[in-house]
PDB file of N, CA and C in Angstrom:
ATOM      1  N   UNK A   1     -17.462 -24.313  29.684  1.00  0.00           N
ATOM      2  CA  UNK A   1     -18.429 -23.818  28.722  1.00  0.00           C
ATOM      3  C   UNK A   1     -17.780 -23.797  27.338  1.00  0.00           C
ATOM      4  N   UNK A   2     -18.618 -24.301  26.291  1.00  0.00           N
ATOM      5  CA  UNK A   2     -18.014 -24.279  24.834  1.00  0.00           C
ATOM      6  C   UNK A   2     -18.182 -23.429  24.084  1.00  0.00           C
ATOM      7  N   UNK A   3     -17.703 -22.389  23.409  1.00  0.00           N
ATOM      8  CA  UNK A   3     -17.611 -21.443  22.916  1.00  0.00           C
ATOM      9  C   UNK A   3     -16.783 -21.707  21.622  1.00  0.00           C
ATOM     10  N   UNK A   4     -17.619 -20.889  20.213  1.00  0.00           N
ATOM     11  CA  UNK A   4     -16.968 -20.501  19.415  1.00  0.00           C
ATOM     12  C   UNK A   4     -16.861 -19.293  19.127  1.00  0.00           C
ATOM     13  N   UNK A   5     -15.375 -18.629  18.417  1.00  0.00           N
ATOM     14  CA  UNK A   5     -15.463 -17.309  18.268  1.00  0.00           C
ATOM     15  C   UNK A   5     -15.122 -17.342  16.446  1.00  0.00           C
ATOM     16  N   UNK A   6     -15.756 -17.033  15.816  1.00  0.00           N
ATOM     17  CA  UNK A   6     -15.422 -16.600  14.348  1.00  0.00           C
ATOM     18  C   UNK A   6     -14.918 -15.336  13.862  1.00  0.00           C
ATOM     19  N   UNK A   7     -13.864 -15.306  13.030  1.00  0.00           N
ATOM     20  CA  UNK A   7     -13.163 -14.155  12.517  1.00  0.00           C
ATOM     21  C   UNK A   7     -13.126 -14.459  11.092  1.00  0.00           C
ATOM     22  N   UNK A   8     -12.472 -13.154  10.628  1.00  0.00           N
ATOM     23  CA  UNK A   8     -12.386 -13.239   9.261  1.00  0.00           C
ATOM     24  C   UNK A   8     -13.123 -12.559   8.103  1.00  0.00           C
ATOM     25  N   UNK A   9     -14.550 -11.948   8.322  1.00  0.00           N
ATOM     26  CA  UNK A   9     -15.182 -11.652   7.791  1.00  0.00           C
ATOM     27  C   UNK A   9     -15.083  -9.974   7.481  1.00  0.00           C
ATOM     28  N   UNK A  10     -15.315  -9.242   6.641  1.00  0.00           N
ATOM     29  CA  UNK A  10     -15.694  -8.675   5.649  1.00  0.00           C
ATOM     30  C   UNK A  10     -16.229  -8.026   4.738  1.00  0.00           C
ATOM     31  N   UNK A  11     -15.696  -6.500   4.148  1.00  0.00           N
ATOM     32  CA  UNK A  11     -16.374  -6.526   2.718  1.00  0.00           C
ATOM     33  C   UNK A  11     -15.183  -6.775   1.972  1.00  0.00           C
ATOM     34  N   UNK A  12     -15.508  -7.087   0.470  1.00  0.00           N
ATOM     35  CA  UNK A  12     -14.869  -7.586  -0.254  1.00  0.00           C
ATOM     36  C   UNK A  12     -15.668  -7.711  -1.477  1.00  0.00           C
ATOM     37  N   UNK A  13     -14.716  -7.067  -2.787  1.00  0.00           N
ATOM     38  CA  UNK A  13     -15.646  -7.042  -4.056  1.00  0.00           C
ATOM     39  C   UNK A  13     -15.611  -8.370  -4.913  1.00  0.00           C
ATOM     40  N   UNK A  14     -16.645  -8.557  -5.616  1.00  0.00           N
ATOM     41  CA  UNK A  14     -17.020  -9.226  -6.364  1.00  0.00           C
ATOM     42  C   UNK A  14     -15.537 -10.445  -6.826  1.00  0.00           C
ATOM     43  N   UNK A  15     -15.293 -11.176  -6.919  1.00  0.00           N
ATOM     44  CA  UNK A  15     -14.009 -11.933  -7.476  1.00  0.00           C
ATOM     45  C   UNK A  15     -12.936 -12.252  -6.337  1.00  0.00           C
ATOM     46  N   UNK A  16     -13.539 -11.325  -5.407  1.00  0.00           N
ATOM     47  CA  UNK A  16     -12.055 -11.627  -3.889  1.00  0.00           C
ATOM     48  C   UNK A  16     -12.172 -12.644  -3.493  1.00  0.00           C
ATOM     49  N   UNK A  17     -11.739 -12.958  -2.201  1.00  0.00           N
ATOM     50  CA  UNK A  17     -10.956 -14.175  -0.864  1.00  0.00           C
ATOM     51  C   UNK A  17     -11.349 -13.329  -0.079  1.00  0.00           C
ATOM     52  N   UNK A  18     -11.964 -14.339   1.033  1.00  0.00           N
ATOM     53  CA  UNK A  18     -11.925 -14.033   2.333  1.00  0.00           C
ATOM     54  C   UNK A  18     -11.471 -15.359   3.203  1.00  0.00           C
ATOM     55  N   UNK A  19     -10.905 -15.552   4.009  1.00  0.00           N
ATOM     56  CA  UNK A  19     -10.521 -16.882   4.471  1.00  0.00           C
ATOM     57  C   UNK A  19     -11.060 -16.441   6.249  1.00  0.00           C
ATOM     58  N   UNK A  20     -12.647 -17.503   6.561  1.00  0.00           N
ATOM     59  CA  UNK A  20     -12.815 -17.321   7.836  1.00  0.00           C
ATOM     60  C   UNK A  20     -12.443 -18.500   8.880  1.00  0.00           C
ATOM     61  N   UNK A  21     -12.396 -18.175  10.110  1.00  0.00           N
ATOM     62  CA  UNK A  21     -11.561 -19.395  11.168  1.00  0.00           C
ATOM     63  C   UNK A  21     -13.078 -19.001  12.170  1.00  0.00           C
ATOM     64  N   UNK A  22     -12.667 -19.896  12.620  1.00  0.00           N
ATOM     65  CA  UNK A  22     -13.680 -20.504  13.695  1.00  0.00           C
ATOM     66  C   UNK A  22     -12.991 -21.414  15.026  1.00  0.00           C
ATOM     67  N   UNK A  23     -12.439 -20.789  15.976  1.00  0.00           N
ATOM     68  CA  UNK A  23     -11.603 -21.091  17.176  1.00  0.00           C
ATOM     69  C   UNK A  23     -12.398 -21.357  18.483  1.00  0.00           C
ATOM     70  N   UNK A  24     -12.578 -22.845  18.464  1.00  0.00           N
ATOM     71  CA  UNK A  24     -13.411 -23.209  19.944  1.00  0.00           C
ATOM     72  C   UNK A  24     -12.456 -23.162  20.991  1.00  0.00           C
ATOM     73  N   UNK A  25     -13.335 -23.194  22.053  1.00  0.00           N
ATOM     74  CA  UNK A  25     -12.656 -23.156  23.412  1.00  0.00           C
ATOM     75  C   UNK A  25     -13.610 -24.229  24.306  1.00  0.00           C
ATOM     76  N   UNK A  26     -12.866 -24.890  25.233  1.00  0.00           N
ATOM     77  CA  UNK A  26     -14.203 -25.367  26.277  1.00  0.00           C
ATOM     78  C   UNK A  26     -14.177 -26.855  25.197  1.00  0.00           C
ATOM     79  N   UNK A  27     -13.706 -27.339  24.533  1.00  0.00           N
ATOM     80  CA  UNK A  27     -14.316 -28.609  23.748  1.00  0.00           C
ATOM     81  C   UNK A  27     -13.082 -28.586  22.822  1.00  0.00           C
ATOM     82  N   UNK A  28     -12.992 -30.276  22.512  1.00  0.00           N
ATOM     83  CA  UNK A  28     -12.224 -30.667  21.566  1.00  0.00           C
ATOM     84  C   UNK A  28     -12.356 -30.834  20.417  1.00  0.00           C
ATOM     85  N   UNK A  29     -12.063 -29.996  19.153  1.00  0.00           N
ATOM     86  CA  UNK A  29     -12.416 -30.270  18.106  1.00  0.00           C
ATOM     87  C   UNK A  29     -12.690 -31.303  17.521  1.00  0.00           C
ATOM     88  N   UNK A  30     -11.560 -32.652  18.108  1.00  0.00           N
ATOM     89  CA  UNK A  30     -11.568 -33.507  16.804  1.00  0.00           C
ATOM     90  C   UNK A  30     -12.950 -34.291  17.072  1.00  0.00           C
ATOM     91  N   UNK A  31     -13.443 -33.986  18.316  1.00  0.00           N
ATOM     92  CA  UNK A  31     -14.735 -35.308  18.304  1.00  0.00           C
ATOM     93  C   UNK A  31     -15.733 -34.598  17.543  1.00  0.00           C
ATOM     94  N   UNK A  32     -15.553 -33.734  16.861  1.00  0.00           N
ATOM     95  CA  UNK A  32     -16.741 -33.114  16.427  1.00  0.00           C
ATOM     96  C   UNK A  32     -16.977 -33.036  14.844  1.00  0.00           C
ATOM     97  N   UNK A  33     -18.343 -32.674  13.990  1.00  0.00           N
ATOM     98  CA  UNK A  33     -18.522 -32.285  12.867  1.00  0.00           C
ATOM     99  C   UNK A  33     -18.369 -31.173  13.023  1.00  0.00           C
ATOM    100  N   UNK A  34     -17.697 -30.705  12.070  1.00  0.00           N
ATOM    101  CA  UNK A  34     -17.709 -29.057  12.306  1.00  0.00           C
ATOM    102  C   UNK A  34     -18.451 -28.345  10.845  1.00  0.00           C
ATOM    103  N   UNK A  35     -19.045 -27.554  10.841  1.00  0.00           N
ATOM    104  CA  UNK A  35     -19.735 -26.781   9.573  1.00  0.00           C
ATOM    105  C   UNK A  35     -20.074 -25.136   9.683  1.00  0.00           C
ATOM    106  N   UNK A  36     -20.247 -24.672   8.531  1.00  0.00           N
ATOM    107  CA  UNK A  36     -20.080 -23.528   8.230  1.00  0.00           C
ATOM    108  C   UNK A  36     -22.136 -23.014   7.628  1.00  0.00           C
ATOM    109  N   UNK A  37     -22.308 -22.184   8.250  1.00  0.00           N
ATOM    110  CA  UNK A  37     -23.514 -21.646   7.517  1.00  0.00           C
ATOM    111  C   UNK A  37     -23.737 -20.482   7.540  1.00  0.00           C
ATOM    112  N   UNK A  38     -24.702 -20.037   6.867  1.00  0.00           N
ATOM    113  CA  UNK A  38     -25.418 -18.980   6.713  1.00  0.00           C
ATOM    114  C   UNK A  38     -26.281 -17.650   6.374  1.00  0.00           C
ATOM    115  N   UNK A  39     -26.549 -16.880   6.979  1.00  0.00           N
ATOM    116  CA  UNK A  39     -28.061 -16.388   6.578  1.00  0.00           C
ATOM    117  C   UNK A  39     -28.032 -14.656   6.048  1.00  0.00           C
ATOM    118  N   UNK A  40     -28.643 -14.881   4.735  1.00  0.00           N
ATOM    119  CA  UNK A  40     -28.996 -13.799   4.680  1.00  0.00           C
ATOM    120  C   UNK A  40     -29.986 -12.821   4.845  1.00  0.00           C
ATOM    121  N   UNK A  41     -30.224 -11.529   4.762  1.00  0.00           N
ATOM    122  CA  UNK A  41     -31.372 -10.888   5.379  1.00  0.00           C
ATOM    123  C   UNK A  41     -32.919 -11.725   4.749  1.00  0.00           C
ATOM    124  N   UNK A  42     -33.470 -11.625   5.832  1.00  0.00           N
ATOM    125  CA  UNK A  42     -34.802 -12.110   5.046  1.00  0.00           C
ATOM    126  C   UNK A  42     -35.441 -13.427   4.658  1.00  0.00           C
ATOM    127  N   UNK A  43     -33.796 -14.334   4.862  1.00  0.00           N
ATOM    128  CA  UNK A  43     -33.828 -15.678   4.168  1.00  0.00           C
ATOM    129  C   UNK A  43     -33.238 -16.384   5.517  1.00  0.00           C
ATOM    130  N   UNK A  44     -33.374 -18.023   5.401  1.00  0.00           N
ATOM    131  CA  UNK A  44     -33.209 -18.738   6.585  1.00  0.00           C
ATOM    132  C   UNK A  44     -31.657 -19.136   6.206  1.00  0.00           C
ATOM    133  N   UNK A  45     -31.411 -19.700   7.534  1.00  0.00           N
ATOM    134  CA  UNK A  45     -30.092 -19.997   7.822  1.00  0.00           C
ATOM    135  C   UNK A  45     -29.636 -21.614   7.240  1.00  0.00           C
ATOM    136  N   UNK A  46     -28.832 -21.415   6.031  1.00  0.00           N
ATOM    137  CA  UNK A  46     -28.451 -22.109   4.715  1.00  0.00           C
ATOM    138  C   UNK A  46     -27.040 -22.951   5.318  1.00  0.00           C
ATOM    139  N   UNK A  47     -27.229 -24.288   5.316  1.00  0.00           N
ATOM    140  CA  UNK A  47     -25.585 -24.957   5.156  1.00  0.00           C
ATOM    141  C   UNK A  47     -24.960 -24.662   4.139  1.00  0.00           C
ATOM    142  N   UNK A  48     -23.643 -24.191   4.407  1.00  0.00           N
ATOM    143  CA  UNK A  48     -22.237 -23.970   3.483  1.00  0.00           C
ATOM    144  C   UNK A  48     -21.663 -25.191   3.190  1.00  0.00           C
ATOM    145  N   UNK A  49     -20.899 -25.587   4.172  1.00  0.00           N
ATOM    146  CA  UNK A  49     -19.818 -26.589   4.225  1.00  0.00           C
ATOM    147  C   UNK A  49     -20.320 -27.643   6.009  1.00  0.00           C
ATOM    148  N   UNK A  50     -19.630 -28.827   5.091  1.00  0.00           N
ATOM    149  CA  UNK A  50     -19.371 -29.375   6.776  1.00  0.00           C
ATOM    150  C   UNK A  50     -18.447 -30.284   6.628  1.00  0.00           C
ATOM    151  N   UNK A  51     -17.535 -30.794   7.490  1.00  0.00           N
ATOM    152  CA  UNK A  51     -16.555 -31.402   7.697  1.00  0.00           C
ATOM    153  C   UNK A  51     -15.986 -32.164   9.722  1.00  0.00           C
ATOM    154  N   UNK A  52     -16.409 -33.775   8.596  1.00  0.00           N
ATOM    155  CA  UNK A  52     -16.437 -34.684   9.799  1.00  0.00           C
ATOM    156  C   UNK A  52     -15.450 -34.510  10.410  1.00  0.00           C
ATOM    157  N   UNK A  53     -15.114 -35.496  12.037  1.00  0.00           N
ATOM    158  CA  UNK A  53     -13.802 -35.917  12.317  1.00  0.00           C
ATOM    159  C   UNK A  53     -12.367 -36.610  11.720  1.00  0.00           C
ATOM    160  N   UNK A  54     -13.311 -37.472  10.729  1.00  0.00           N
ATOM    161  CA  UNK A  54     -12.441 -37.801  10.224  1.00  0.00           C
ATOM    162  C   UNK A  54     -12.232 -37.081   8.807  1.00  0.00           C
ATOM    163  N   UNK A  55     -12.289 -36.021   8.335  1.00  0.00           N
ATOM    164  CA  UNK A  55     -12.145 -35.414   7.646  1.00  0.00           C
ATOM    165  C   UNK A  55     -12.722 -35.113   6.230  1.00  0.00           C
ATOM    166  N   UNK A  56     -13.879 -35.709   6.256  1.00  0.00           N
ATOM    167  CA  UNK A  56     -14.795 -35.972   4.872  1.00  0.00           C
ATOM    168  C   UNK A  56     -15.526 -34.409   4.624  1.00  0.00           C
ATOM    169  N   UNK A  57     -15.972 -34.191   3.712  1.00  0.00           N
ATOM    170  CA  UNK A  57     -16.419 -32.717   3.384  1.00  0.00           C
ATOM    171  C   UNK A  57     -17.430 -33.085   2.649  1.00  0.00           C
ATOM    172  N   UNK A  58     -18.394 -31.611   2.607  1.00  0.00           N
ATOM    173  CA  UNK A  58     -19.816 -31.632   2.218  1.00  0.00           C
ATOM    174  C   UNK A  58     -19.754 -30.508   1.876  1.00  0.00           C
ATOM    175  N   UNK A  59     -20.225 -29.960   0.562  1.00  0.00           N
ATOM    176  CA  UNK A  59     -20.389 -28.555   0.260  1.00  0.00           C
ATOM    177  C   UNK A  59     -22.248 -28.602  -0.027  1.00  0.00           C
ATOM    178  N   UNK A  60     -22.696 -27.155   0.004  1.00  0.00           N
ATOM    179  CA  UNK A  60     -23.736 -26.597  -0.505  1.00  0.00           C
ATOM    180  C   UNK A  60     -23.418 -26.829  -2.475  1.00  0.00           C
ATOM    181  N   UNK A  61     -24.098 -26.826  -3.487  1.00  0.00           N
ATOM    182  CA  UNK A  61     -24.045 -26.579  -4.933  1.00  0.00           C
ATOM    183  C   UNK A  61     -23.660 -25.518  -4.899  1.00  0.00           C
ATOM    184  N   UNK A  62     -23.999 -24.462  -4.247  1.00  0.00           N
ATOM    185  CA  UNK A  62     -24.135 -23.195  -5.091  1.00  0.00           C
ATOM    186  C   UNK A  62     -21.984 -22.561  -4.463  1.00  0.00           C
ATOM    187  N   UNK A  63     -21.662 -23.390  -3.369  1.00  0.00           N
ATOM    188  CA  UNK A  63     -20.471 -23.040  -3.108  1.00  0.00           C
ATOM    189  C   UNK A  63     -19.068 -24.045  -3.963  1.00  0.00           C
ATOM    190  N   UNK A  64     -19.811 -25.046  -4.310  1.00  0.00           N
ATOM    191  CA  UNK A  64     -18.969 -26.207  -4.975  1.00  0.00           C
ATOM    192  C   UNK A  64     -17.671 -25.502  -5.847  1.00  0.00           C
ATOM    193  N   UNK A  65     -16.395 -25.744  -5.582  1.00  0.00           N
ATOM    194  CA  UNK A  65     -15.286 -25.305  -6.596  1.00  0.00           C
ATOM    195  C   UNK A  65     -14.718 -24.076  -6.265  1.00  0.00           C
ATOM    196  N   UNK A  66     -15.720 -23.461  -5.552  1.00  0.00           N
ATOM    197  CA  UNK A  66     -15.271 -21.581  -4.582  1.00  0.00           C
ATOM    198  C   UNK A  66     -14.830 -21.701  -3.510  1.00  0.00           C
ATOM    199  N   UNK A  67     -15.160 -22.604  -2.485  1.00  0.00           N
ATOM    200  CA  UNK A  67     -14.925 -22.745  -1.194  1.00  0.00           C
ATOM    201  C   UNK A  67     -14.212 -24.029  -0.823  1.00  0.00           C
ATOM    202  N   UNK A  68     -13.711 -24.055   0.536  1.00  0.00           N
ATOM    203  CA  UNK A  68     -12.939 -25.138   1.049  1.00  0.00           C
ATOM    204  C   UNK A  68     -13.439 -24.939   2.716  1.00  0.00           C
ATOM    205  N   UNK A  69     -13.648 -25.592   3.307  1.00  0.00           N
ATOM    206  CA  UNK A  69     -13.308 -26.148   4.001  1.00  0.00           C
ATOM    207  C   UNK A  69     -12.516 -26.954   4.787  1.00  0.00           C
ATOM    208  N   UNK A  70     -11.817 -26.572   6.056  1.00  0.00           N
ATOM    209  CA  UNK A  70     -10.754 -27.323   6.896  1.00  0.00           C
ATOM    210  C   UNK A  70     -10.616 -27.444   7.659  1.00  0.00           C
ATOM    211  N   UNK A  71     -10.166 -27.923   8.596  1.00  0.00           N
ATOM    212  CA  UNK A  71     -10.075 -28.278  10.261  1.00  0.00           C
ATOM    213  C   UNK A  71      -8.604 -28.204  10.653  1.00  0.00           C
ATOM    214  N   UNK A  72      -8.176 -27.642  11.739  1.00  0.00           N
ATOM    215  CA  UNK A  72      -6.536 -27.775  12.357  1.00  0.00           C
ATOM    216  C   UNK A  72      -7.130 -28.670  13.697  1.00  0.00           C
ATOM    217  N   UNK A  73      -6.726 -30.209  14.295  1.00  0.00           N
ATOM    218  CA  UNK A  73      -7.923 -30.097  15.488  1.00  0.00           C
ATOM    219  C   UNK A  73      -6.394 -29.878  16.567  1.00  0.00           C
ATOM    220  N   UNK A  74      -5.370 -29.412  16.283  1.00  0.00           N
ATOM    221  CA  UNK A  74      -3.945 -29.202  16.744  1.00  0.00           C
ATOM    222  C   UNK A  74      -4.375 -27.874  17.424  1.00  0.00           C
ATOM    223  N   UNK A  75      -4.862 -27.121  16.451  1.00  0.00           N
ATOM    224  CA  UNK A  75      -4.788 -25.513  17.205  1.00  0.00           C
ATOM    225  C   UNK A  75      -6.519 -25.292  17.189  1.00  0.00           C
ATOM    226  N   UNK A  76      -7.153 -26.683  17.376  1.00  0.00           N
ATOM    227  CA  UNK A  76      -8.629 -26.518  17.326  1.00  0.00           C
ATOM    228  C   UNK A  76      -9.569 -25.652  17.201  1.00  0.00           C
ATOM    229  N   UNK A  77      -8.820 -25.308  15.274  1.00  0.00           N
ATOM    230  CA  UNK A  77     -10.054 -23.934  14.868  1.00  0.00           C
ATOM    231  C   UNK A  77     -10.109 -24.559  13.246  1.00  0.00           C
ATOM    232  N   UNK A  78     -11.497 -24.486  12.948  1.00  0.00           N
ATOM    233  CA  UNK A  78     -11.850 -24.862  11.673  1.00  0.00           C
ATOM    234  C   UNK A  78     -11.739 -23.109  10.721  1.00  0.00           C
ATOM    235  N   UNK A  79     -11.552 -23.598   9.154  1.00  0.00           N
ATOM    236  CA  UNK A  79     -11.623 -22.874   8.767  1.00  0.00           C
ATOM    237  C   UNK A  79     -12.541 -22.481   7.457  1.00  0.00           C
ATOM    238  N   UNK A  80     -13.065 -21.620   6.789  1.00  0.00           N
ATOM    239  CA  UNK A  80     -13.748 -21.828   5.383  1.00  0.00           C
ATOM    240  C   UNK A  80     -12.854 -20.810   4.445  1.00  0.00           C
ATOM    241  N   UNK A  81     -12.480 -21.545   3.538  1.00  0.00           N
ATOM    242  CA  UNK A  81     -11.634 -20.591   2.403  1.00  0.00           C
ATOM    243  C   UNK A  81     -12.759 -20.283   1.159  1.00  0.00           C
ATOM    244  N   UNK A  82     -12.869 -18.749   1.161  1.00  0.00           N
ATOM    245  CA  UNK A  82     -13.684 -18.612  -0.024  1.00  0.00           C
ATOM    246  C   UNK A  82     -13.482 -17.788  -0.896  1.00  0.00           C
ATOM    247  N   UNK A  83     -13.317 -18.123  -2.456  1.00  0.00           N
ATOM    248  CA  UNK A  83     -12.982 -17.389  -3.305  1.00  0.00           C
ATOM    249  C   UNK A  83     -13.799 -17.551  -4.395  1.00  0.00           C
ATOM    250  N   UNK A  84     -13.781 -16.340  -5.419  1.00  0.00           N
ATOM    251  CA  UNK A  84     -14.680 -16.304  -6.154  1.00  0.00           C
ATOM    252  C   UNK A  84     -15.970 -15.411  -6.069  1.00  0.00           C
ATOM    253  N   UNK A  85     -15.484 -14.993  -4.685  1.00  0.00           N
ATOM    254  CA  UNK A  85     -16.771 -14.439  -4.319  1.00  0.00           C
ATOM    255  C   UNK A  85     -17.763 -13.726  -5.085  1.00  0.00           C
ATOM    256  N   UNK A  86     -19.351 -13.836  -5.250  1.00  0.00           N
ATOM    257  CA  UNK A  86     -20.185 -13.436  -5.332  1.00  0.00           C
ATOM    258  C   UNK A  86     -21.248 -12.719  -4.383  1.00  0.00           C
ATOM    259  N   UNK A  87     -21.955 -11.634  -5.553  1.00  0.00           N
ATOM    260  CA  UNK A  87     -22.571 -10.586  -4.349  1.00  0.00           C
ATOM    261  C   UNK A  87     -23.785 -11.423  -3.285  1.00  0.00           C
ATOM    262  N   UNK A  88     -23.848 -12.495  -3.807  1.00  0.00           N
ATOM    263  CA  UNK A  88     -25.405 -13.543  -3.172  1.00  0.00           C
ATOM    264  C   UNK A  88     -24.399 -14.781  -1.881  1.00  0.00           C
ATOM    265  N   UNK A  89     -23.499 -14.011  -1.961  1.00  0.00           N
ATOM    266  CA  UNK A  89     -22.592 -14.699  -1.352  1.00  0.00           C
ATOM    267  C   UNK A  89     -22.701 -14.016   0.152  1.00  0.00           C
ATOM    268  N   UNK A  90     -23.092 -12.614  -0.125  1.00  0.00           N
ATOM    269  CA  UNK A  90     -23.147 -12.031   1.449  1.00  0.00           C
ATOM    270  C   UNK A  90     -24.152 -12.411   2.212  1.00  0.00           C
ATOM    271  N   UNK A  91     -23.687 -12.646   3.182  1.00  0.00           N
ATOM    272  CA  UNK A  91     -24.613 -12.718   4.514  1.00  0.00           C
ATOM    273  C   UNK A  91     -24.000 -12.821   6.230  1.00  0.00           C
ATOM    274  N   UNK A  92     -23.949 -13.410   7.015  1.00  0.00           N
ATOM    275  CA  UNK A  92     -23.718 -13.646   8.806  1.00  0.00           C
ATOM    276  C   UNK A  92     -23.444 -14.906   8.340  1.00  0.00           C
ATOM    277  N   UNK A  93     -21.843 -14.793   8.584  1.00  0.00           N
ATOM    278  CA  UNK A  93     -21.562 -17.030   8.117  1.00  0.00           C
ATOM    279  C   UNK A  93     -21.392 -17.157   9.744  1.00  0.00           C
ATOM    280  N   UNK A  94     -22.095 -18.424  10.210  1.00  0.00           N
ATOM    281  CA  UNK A  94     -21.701 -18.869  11.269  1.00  0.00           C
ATOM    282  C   UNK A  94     -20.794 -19.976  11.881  1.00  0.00           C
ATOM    283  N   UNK A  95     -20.432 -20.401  12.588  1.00  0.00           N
ATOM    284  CA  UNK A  95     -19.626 -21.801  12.818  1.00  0.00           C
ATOM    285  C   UNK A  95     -20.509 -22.883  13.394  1.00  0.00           C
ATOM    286  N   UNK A  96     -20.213 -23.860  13.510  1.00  0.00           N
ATOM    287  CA  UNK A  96     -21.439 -24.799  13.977  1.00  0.00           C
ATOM    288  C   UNK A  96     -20.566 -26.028  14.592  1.00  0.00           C
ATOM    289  N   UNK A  97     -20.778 -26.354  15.841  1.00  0.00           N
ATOM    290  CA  UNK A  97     -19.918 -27.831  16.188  1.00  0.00           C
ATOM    291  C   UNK A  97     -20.859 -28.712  16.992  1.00  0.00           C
ATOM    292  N   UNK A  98     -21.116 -29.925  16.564  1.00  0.00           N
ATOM    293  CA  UNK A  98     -21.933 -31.005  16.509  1.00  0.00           C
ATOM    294  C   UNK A  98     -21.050 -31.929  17.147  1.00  0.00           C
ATOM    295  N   UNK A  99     -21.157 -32.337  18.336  1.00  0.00           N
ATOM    296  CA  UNK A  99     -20.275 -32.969  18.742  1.00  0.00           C
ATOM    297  C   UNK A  99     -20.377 -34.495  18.541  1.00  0.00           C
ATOM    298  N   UNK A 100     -19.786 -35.706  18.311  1.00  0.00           N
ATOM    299  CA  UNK A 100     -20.424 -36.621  18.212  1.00  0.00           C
ATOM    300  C   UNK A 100     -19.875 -38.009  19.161  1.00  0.00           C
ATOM    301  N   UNK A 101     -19.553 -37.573  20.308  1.00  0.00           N
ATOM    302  CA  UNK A 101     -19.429 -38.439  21.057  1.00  0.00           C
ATOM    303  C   UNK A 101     -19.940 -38.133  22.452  1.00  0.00           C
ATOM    304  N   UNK A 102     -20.434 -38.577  23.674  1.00  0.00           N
ATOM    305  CA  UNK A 102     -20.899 -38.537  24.478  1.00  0.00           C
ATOM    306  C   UNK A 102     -20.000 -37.812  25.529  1.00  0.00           C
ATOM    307  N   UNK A 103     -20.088 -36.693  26.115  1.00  0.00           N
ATOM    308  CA  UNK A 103     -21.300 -35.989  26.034  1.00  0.00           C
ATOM    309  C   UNK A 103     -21.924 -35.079  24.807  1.00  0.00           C
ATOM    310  N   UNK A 104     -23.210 -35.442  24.035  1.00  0.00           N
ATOM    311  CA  UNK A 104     -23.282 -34.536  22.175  1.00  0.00           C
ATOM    312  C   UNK A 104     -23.922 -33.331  22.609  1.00  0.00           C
ATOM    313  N   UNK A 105     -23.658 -32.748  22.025  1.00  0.00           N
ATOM    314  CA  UNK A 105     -23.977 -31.201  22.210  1.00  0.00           C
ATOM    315  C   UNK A 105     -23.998 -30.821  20.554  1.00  0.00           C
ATOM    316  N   UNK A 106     -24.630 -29.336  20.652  1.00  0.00           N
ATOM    317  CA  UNK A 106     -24.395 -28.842  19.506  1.00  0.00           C
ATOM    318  C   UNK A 106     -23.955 -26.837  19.460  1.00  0.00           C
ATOM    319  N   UNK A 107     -23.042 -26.849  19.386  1.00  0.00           N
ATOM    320  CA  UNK A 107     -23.195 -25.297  19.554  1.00  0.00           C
ATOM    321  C   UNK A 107     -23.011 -24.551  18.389  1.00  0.00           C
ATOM    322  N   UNK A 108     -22.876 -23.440  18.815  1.00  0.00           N
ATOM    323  CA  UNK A 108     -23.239 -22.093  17.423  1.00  0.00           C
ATOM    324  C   UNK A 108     -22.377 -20.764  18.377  1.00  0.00           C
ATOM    325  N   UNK A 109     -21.791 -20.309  16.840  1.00  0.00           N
ATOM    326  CA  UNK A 109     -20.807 -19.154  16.926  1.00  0.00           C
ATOM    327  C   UNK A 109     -21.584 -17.803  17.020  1.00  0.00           C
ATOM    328  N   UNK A 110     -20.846 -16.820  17.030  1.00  0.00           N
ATOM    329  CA  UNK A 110     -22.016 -15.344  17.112  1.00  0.00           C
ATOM    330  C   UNK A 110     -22.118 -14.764  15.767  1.00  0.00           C
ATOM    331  N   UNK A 111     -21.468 -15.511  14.916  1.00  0.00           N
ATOM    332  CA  UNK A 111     -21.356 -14.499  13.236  1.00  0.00           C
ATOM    333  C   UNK A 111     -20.499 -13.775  13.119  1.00  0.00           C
ATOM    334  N   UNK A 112     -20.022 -13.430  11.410  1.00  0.00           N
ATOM    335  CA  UNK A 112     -19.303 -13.492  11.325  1.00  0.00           C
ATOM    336  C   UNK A 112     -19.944 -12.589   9.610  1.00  0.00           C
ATOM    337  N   UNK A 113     -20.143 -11.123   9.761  1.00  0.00           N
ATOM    338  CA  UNK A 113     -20.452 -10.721   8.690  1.00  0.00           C
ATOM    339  C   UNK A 113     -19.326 -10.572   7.294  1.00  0.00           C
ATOM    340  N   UNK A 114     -19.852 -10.864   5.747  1.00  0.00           N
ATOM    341  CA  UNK A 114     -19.645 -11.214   4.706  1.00  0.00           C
ATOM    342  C   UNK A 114     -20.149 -10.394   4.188  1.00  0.00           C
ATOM    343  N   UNK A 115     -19.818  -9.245   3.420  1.00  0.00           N
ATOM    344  CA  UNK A 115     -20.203  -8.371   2.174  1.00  0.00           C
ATOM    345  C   UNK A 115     -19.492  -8.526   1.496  1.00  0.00           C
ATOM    346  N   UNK A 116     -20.332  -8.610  -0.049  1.00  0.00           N
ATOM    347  CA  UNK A 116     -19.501  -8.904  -1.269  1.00  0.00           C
ATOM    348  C   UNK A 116     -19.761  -7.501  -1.971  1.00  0.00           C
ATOM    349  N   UNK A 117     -19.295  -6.973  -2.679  1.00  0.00           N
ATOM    350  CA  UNK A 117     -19.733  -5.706  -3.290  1.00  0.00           C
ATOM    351  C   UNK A 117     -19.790  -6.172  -4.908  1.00  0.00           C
ATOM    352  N   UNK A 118     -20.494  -5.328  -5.841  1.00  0.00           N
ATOM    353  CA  UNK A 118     -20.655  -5.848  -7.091  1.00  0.00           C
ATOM    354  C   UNK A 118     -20.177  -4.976  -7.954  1.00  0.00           C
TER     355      UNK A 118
END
């Protein structure tokens, strides 16, 4: 069974770092896209970041220049580095792994709460 577990998360004021990991089990990272999202109250569940196998990256605009994105597929846990933080920044970030080779699957982490304070 494939499982992700996310850590890392947070309150944290206005201008901080939070650096979250995302550690699968049950599945091999490297065949996978791996990405970062998520939702705040009220509002739907928003892509952050994503990052292929082979290592290409995709940000959201509104995270561009604050955040990073990374992959270890050695100790097969992705990570999102975020700084700069803003209060519209809080919400449940989740992990996301898209697998892309046969057998494809797609799974989802349990969250991973983010408060920014202002």
């Amino acid at each position: 069974q494939v499982q992700l577990v996310e850590s890392g998360g947070g309150l944290v004021q206005a201008g901080g770092s939070l650096r979250l990991s995302c550690a699968a089990s049950g599945s091999i990272l490297r065949w996978s896209t791996m990405g970062w999202y998520r939702q705040a109250p009220g509002n739907q569940r928003e892509l952050v970041a994503t990052i292929t196998n082979d290592g290409s990256t995709n940000y959201v605009d509104s995270v561009k220049g604050r955040f990073t994105i990374s992959r270890d597929n050695a100790k097969n846990t992705v990570y999102l580095q975020m700084s700069s933080l803003k209060p519209e920044d809080t919400a449940v970030y989740y992990c996301n792994m898209q697998r892309v080779v046969v057998p494809r699957y797609n799974v989802w982490g349990q969250g991973t709460q983010v408060t920014v304070s202002s």
